[in-house]
Structures are given as C-alpha cells and as structure tokens.
PDB file of N, CA and C in Angstrom:
ATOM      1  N   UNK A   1     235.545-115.229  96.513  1.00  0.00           N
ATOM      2  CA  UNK A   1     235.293-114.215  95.500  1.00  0.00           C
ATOM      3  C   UNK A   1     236.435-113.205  95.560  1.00  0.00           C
ATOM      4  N   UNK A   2     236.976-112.403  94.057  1.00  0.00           N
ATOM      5  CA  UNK A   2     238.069-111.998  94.399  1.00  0.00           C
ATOM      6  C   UNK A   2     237.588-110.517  94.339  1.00  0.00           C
ATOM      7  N   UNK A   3     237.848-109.414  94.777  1.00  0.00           N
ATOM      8  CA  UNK A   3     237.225-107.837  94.432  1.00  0.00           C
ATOM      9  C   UNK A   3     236.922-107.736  93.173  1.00  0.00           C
ATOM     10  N   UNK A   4     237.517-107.894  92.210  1.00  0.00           N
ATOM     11  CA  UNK A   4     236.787-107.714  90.626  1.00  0.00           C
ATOM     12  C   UNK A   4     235.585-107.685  90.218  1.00  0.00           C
ATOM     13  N   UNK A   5     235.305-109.411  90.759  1.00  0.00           N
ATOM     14  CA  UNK A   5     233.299-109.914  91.168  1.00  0.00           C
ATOM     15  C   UNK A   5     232.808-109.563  91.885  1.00  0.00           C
ATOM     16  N   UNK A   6     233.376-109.154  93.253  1.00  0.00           N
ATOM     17  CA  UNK A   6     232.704-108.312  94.055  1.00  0.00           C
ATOM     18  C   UNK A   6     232.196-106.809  93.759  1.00  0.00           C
ATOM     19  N   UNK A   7     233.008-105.939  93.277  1.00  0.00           N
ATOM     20  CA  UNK A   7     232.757-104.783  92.531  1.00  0.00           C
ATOM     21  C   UNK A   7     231.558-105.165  92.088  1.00  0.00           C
ATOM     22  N   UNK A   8     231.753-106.082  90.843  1.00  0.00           N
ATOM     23  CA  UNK A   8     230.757-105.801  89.749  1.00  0.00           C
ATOM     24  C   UNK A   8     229.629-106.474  90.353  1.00  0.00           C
ATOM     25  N   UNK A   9     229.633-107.462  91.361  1.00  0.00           N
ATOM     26  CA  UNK A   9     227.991-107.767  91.380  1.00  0.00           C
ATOM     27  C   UNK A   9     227.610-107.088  92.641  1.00  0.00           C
ATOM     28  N   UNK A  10     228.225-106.177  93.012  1.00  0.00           N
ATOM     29  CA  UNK A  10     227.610-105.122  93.851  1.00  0.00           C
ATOM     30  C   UNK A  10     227.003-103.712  92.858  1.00  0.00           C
ATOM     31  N   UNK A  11     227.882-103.557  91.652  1.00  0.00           N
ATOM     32  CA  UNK A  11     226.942-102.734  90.871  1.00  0.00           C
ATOM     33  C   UNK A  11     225.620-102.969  90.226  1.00  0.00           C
ATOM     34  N   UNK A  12     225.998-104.279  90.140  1.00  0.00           N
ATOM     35  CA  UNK A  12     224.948-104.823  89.478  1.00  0.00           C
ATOM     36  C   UNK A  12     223.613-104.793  90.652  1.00  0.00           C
ATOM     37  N   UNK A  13     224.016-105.333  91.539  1.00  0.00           N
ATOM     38  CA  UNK A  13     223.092-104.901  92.735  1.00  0.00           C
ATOM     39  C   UNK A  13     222.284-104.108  93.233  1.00  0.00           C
ATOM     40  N   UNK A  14     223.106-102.504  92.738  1.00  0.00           N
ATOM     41  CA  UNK A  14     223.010-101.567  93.156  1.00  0.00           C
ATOM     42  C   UNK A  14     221.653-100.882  91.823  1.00  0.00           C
ATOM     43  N   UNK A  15     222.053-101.558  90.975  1.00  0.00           N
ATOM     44  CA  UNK A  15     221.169-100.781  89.668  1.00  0.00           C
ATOM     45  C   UNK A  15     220.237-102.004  89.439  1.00  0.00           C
ATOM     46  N   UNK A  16     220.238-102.901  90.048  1.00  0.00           N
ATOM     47  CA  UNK A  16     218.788-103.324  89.982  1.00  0.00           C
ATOM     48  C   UNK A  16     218.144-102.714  91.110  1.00  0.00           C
ATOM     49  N   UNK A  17     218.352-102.542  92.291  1.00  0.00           N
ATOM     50  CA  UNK A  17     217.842-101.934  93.449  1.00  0.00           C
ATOM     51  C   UNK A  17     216.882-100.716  92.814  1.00  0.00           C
ATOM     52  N   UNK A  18     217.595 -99.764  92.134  1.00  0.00           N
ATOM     53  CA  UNK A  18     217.335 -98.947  91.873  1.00  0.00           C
ATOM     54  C   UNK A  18     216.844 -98.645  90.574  1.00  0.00           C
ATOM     55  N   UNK A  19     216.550 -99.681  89.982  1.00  0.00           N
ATOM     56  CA  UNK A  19     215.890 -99.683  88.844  1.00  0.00           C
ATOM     57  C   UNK A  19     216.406 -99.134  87.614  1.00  0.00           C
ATOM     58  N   UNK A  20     217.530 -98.926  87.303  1.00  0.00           N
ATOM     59  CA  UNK A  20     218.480 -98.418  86.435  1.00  0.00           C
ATOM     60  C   UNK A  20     219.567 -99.781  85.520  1.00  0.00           C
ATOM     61  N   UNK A  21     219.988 -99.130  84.269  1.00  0.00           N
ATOM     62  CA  UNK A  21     220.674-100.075  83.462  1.00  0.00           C
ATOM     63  C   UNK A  21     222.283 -99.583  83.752  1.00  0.00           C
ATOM     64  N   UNK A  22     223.193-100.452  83.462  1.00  0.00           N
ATOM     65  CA  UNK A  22     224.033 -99.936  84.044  1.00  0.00           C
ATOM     66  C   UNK A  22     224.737 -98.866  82.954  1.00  0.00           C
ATOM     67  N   UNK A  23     223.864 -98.711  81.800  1.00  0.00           N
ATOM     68  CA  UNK A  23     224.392 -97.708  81.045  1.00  0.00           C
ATOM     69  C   UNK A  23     224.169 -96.158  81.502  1.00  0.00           C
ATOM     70  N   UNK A  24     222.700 -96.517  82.256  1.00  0.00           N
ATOM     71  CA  UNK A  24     222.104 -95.140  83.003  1.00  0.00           C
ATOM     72  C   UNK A  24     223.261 -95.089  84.026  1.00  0.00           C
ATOM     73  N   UNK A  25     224.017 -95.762  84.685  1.00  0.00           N
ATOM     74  CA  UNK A  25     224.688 -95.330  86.165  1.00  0.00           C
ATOM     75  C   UNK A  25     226.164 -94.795  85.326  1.00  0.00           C
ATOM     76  N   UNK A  26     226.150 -95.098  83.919  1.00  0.00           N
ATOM     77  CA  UNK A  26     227.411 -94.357  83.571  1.00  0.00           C
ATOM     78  C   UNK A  26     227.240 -93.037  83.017  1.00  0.00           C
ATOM     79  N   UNK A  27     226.015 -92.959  82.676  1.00  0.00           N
ATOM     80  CA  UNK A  27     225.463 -91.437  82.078  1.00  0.00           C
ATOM     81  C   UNK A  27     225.214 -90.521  83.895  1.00  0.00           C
ATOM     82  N   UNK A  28     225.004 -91.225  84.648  1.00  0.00           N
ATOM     83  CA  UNK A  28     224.668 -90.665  85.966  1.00  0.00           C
ATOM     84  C   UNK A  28     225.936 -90.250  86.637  1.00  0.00           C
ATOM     85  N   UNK A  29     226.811 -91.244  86.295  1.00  0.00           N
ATOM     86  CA  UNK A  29     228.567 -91.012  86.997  1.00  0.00           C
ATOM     87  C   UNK A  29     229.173 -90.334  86.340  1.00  0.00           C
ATOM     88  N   UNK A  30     228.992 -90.074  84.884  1.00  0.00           N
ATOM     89  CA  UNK A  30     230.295 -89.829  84.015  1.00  0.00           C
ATOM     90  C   UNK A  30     231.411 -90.477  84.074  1.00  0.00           C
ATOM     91  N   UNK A  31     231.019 -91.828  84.099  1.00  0.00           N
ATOM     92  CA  UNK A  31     232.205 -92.968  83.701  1.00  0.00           C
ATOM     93  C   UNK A  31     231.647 -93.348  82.351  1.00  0.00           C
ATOM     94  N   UNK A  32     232.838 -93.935  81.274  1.00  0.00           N
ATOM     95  CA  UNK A  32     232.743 -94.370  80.489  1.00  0.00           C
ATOM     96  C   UNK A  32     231.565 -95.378  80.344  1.00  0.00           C
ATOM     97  N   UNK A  33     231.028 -95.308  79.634  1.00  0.00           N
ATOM     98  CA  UNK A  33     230.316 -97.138  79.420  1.00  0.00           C
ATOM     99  C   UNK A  33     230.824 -97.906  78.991  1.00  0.00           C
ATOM    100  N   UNK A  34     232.055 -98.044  78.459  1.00  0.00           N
ATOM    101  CA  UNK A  34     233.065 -99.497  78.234  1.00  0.00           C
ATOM    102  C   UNK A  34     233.658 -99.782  79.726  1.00  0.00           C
ATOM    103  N   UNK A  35     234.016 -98.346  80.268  1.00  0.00           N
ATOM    104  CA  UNK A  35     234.659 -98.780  81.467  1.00  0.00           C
ATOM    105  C   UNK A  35     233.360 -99.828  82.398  1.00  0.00           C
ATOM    106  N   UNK A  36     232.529 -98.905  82.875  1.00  0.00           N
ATOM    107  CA  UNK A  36     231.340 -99.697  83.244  1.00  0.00           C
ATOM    108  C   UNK A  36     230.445-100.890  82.830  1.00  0.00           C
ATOM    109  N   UNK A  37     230.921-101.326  81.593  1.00  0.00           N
ATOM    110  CA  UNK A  37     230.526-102.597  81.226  1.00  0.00           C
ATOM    111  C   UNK A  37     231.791-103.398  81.345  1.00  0.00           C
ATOM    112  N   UNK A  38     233.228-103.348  81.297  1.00  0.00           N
ATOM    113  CA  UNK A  38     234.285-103.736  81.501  1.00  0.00           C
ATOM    114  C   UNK A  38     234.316-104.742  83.127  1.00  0.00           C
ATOM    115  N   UNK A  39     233.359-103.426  83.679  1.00  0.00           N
ATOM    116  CA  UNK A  39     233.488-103.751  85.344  1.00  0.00           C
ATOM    117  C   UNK A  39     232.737-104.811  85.578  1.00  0.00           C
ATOM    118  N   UNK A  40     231.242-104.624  85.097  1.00  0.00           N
ATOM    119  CA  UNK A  40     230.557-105.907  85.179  1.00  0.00           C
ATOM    120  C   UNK A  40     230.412-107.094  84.797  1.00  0.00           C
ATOM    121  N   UNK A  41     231.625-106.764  83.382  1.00  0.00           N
ATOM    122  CA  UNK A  41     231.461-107.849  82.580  1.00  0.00           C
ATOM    123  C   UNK A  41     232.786-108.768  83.400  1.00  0.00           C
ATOM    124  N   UNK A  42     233.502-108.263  84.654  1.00  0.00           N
ATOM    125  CA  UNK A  42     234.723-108.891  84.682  1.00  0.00           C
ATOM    126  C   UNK A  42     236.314-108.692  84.385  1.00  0.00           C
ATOM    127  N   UNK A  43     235.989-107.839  83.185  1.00  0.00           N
ATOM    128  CA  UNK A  43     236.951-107.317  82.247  1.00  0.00           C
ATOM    129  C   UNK A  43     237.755-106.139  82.530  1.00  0.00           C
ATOM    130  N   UNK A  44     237.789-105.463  83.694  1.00  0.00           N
ATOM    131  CA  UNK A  44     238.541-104.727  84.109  1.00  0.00           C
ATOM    132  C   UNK A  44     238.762-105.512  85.640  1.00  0.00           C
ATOM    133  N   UNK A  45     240.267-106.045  85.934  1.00  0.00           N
ATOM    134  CA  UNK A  45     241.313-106.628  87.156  1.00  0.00           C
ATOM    135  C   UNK A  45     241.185-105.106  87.815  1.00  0.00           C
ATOM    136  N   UNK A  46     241.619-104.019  87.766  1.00  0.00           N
ATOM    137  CA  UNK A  46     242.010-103.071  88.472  1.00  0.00           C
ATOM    138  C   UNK A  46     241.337-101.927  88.598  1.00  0.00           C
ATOM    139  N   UNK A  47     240.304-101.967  89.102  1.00  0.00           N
ATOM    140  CA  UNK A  47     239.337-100.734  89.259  1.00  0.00           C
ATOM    141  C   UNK A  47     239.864 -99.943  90.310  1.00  0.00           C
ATOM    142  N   UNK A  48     239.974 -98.592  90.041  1.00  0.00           N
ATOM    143  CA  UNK A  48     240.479 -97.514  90.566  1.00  0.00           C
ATOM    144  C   UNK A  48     239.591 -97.121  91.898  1.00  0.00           C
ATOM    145  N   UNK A  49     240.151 -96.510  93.022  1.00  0.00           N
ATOM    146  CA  UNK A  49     238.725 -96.151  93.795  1.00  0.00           C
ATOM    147  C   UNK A  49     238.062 -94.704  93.227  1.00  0.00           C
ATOM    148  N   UNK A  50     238.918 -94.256  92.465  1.00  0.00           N
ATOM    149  CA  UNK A  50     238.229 -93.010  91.847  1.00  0.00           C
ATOM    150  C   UNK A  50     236.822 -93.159  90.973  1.00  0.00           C
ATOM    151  N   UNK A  51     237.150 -94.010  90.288  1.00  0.00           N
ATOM    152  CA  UNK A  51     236.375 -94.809  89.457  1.00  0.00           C
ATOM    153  C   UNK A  51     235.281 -95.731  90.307  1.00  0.00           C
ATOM    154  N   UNK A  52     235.180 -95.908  91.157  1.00  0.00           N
ATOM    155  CA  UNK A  52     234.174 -96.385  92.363  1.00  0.00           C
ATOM    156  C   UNK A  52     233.593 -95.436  93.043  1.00  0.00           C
ATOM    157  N   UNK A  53     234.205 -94.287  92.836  1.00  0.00           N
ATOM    158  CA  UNK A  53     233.197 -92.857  93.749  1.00  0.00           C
ATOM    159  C   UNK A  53     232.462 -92.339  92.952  1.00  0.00           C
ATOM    160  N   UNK A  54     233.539 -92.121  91.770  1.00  0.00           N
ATOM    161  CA  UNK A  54     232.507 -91.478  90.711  1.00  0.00           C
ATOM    162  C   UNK A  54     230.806 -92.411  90.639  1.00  0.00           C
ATOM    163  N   UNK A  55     231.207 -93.958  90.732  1.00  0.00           N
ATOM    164  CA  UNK A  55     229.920 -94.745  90.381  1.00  0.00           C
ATOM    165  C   UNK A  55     229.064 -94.635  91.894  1.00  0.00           C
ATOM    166  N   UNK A  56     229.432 -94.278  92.577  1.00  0.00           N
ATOM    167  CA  UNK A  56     228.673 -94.163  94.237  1.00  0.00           C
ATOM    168  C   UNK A  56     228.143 -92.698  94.178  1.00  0.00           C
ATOM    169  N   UNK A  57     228.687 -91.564  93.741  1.00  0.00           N
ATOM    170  CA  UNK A  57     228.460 -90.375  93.422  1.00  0.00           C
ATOM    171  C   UNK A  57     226.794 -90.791  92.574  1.00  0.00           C
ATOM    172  N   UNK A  58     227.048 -91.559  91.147  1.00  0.00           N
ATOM    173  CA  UNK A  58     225.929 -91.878  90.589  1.00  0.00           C
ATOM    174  C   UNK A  58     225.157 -92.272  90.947  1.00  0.00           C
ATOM    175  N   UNK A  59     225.493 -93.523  92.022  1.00  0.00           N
ATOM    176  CA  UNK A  59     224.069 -94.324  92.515  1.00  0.00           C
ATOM    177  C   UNK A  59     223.583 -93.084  93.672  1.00  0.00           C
ATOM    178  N   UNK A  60     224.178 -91.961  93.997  1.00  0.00           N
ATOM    179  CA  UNK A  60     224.016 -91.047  95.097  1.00  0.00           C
ATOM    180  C   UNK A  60     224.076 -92.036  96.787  1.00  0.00           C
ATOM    181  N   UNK A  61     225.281 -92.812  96.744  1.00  0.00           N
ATOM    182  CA  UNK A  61     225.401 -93.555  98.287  1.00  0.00           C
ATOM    183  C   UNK A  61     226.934 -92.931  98.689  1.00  0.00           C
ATOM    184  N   UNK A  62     227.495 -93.439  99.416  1.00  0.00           N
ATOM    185  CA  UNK A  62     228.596 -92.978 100.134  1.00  0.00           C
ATOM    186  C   UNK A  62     229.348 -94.240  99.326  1.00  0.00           C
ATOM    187  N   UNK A  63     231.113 -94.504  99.484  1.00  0.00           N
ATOM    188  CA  UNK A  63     232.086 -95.423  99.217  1.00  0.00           C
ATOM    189  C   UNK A  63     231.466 -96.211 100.562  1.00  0.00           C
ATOM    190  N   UNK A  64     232.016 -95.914 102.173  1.00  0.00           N
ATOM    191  CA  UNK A  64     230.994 -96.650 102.818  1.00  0.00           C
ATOM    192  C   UNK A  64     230.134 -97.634 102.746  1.00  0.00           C
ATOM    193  N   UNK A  65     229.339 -96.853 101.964  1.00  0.00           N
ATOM    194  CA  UNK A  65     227.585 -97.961 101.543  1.00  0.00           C
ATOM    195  C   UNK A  65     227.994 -98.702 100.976  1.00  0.00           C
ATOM    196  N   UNK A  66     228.861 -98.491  99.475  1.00  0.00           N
ATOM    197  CA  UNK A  66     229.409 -99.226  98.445  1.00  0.00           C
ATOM    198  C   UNK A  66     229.820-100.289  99.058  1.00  0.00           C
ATOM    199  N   UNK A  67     230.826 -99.959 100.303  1.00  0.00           N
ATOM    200  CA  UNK A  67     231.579-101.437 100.519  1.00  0.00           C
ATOM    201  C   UNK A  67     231.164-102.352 101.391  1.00  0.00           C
ATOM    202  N   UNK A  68     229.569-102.019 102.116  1.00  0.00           N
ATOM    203  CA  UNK A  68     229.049-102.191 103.523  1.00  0.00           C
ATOM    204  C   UNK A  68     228.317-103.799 103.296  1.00  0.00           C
ATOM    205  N   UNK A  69     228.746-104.422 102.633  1.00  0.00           N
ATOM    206  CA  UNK A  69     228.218-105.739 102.086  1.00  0.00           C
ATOM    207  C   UNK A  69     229.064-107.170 102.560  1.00  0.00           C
ATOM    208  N   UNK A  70     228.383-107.807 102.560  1.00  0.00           N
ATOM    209  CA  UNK A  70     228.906-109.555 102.609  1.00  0.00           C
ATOM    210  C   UNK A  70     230.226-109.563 101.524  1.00  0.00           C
ATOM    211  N   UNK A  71     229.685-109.100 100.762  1.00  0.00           N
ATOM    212  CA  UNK A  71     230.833-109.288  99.222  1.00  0.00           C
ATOM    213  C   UNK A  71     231.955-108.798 100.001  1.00  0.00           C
ATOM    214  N   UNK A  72     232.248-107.890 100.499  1.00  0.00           N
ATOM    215  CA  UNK A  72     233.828-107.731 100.787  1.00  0.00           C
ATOM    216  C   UNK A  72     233.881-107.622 101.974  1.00  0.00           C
ATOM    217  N   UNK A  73     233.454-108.512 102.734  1.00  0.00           N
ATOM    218  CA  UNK A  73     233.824-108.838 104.026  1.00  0.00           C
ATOM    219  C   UNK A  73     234.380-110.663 104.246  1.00  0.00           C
ATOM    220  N   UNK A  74     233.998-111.452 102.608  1.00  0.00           N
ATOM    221  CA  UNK A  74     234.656-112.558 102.767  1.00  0.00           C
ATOM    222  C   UNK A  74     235.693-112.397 101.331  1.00  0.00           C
ATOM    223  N   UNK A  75     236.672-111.560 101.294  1.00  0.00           N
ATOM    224  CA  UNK A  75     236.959-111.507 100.016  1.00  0.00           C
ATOM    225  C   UNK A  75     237.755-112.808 100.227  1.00  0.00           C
ATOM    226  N   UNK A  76     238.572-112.923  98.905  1.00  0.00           N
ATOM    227  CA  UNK A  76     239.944-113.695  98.661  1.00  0.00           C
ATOM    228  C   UNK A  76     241.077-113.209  98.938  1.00  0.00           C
ATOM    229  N   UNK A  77     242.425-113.963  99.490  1.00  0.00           N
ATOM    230  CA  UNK A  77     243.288-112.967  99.776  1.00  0.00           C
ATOM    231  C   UNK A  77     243.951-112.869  98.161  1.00  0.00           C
ATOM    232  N   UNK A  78     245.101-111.865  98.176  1.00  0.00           N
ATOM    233  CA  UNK A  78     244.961-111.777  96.240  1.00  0.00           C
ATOM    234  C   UNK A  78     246.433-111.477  96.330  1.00  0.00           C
ATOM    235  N   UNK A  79     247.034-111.965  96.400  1.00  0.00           N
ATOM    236  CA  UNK A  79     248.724-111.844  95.948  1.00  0.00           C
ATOM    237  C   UNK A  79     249.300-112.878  95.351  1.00  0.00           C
ATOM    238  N   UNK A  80     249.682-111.905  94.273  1.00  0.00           N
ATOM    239  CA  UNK A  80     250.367-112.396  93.199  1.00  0.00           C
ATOM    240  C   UNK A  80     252.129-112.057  92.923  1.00  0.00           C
TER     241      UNK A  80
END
C-alpha cells in the first residue's frame, strides 16, 4: 500500500469509528471538502502534513494516533 491509500483508508476509518461523514470531518477541520474527498477518493498523490493535522485536529486525536496503525508501518517504498 502506498501512503495515498493509507491516508485515506485511515480517514475513512477514523469517521466511521466515530460516526461521522467525511463531509462532517471537513466542516470539523476546516479543510476543504474537495480536498477531503480528493483524499479519500485517491485523488490527491501529495497530502500535506498540515493538511493531516488540521484533519486530526477534527477527529480531536494527535498526528501520533493518526499514524499509530498497521497502514503505515507496512508502507511501500515510493521513489520515483
């Protein structure tokens, strides 16, 4: 899995956990909702970590928590 999918199906993760759409975690972050559907949909390669706090800020967890998963502990290596 390369970080892109990891991101997004950890958000996705994160807002089913918590019972939220991921339009609510962009009204909760003040991230865009294109950006935030971009993310899940795949469609954004380069997510910022700013743009990952702001959405950890929303879900109210730490970057920490965010990254404390299986998902990015087997990533892909990614050089291009």
């Amino acid at each position: 899995m390369n970080i892109s999918k990891a991101v997004a199906r950890r958000i996705l993760e994160l807002c089913k956990e918590r019972k939220i759409t991921v339009n609510k975690l962009s009204t909760l972050s003040a991230v865009t909702q294109s950006t935030v559907n971009d993310i899940v949909n795949n469609h954004a390669k380069n997510i910022g970590i700013v743009t990952i706090k702001k959405l950890c800020d929303g879900l109210e967890i730490s970057v920490c928590d965010f990254f404390d998963t299986d998902y990015f502990r087997n990533l892909e290596q990614e050089i291009y």
